[in-house]
Protein backbone atom coordinates (compact mmCIF):
# COMPACT_ATOMS: atom_id res chain seq x y z
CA UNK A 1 3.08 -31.73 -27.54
CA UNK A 2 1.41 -31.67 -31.20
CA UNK A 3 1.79 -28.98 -33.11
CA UNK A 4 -1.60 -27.85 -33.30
CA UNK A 5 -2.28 -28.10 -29.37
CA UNK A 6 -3.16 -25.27 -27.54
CA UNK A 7 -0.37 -24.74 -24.53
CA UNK A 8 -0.94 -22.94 -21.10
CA UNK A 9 2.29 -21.34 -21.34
CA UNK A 10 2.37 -17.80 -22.12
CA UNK A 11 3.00 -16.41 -25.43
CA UNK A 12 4.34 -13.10 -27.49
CA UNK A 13 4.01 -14.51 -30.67
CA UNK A 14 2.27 -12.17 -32.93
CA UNK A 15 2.18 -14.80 -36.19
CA UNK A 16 -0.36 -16.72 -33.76
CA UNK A 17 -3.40 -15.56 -33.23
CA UNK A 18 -4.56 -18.57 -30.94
CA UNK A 19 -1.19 -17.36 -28.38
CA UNK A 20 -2.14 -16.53 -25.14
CA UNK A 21 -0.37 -13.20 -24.80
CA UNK A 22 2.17 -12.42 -21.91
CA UNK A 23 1.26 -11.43 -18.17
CA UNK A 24 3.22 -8.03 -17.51
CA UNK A 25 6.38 -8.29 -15.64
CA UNK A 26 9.33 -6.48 -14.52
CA UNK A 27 13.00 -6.59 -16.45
CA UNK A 28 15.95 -7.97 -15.06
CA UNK A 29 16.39 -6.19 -11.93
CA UNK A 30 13.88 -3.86 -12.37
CA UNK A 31 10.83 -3.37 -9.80
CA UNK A 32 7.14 -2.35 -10.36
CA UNK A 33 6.19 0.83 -8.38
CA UNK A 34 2.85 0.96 -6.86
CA UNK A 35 1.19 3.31 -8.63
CA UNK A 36 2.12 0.94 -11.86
CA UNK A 37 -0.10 -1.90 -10.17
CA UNK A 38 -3.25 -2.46 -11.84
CA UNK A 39 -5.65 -5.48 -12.56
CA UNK A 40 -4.72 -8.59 -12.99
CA UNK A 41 -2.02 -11.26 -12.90
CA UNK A 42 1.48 -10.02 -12.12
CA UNK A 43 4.82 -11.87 -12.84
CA UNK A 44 6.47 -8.53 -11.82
CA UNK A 45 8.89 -7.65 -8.69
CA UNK A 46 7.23 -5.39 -5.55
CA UNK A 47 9.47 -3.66 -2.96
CA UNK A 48 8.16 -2.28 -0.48
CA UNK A 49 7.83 -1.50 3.75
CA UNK A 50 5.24 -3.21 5.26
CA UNK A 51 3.88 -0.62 7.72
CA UNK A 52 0.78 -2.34 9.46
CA UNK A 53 -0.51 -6.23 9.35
CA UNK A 54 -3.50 -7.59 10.80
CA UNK A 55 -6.15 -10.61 10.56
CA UNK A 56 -9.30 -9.86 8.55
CA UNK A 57 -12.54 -12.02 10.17
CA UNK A 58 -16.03 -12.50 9.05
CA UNK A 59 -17.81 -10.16 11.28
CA UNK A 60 -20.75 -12.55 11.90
CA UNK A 61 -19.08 -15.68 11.80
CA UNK A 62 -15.45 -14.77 13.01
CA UNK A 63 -13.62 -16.86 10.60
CA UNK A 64 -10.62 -15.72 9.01
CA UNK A 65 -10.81 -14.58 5.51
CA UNK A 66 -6.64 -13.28 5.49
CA UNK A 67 -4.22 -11.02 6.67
CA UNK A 68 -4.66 -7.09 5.30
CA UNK A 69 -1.12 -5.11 5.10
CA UNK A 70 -0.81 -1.52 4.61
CA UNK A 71 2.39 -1.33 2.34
CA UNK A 72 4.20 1.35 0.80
CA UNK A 73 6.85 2.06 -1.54
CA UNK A 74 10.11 3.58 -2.48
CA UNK A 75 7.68 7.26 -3.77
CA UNK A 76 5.95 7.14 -0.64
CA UNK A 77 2.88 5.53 -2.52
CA UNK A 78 0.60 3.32 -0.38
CA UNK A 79 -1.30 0.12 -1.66
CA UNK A 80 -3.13 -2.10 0.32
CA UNK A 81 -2.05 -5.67 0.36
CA UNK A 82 -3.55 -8.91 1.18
CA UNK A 83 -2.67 -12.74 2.30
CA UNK A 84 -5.53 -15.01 1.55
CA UNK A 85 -6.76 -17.48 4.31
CA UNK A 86 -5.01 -20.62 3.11
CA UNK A 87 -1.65 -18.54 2.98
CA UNK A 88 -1.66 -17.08 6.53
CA UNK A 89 1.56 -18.02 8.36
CA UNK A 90 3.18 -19.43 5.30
CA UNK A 91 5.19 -15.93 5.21
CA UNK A 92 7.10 -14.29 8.03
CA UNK A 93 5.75 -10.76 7.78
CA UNK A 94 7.18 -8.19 10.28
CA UNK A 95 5.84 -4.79 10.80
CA UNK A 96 8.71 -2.04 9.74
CA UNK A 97 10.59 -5.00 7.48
CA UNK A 98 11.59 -4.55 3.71
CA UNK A 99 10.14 -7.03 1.41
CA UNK A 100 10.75 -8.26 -2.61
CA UNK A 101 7.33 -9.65 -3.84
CA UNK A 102 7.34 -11.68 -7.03
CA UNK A 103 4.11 -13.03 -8.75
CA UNK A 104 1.07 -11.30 -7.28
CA UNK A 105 -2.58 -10.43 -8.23
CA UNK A 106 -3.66 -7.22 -8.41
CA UNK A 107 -7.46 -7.43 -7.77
CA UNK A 108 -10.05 -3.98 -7.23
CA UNK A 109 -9.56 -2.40 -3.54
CA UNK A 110 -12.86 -3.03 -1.69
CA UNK A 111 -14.95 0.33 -1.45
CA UNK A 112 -15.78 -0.70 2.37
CA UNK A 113 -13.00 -0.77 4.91
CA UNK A 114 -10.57 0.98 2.08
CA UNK A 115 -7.30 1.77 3.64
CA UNK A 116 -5.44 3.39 0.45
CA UNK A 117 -6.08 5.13 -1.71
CA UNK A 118 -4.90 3.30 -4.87
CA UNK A 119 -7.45 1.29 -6.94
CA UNK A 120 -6.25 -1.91 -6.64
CA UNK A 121 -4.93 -4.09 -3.64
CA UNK A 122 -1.49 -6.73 -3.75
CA UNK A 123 -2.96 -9.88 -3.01
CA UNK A 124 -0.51 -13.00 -2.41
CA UNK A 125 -1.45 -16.04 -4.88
CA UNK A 126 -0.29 -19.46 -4.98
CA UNK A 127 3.31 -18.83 -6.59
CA UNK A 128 3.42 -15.68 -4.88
CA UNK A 129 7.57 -15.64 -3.79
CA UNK A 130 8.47 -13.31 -0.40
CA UNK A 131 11.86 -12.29 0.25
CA UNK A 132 13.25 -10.34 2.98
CA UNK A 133 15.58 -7.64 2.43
CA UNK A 134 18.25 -6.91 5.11
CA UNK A 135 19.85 -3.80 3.38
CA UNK A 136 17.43 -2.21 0.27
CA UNK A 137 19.38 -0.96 -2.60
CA UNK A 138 16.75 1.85 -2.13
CA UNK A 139 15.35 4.04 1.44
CA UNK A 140 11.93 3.54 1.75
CA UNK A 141 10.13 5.55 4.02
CA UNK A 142 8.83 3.87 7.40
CA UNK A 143 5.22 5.98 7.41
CA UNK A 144 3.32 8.54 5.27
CA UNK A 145 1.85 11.25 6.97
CA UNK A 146 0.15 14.36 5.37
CA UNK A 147 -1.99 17.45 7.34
CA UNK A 148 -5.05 17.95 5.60
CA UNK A 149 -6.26 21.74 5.88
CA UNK A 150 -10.07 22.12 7.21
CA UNK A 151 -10.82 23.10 3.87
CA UNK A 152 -9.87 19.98 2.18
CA UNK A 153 -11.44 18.05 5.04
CA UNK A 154 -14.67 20.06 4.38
CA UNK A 155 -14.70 19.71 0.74
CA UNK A 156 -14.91 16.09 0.80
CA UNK A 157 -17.63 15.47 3.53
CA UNK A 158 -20.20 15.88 0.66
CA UNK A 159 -18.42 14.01 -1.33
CA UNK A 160 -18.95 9.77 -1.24
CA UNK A 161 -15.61 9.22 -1.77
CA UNK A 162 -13.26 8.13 1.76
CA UNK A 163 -12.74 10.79 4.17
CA UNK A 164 -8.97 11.53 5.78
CA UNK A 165 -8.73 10.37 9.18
CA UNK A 166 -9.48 13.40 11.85
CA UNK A 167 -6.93 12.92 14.28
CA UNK A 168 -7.52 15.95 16.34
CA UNK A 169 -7.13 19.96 16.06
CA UNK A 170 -3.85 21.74 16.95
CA UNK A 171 -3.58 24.74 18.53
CA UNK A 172 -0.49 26.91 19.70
CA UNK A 173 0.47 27.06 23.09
CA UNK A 174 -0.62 30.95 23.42
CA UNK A 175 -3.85 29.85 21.94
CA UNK A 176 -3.68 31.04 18.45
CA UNK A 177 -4.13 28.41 15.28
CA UNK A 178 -1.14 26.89 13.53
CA UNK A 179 -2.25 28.55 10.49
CA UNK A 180 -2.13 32.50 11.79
CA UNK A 181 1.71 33.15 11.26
CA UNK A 182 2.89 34.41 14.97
CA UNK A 183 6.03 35.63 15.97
CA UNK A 184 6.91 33.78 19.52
CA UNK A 185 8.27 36.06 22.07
CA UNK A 186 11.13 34.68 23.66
CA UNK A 187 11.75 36.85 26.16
CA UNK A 188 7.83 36.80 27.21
CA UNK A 189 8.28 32.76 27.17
CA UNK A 190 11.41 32.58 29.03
CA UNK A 191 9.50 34.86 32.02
CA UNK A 192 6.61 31.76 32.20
CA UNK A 193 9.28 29.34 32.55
CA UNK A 194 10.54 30.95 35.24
CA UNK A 195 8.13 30.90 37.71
């Protein structure tokens, strides 16, 4: 190449001001946490659980536009991932499984259909590079699950942000709510299983 021809390749050099500067990426055997995921190219190193997988399709037209993934990491933080059309079935992705992601794109979580709650979502690009971990140096957690108080469930109803998930309304046995602090009578319970 001529000295005075501009490269593709990536470049830190600060004496030239015509260098395309580095993507951000992950040290030796470091990995990127979700909640370090932004916008843009990635040369960086994911781990993570993939918890759910499934096809997205054109709702009209039924043709598939990829594979969505609920992922999550190491802290328990949940990102949203995606497999473009052309890539489906090039990786073997197994619900519950530990993956190492290398070379991603992190592009803007769609405001429809959201299903975490971090900004951006993993999506799979050409040189994207899967590998399947047996034994993680690290535990990663195989679900998230959080109770949401009425109050909090309330509170954002006005609000146009996503709402949680209202899975249903739990009540003790004898009636009373979970949040009224009861002392259980065993001796009263013991008589009702004994019938």
């Amino acid at each position: 190449m001529k000295p005075n021809e501009k490269s593709d390749v990536s470049s830190a050099n600060p004496m030239n001001p015509n260098a395309v500067t580095a993507l951000p990426s992950a040290h030796g055997d470091q990995v990127m946490l979700f909640r370090d995921v932004s916008l843009g190219p990635r040369e960086a190193e994911l781990m993570f659980r993939l918890i759910h997988l499934w096809e997205a399709r054109n709702p009209n037209t039924k043709i598939l536009i990829g594979q969505e993934m609920l992922l999550i990491d190491e802290e328990g933080t949940l990102i949203q991932g995606f497999v473009p059309a052309g890539h489906v079935g090039t990786y073997k992705l197994i619900s519950g499984s530990v993956y190492k992601l290398s070379n991603f794109f992190g592009s803007r979580s769609k405001v429809q259909y959201r299903v975490a709650d971090h900004s951006a979502t993993v999506s799979f690009t050409w040189n994207s590079a899967l590998t399947f971990l047996e034994n993680p140096p690290v535990l990663i957690l195989e679900d998230r699950f959080r109770f949401h108080s009425y109050e909090e469930f309330k509170v954002n109803c006005d609000s146009k942000g996503d709402l949680y998930d209202y899975v249903c309304h739990m009540k003790l046995v004898n009636g009373h709510t979970i949040t009224k602090h009861t002392v259980l009578d065993e001796i009263d319970i013991a008589e009702k299983r004994h019938l």
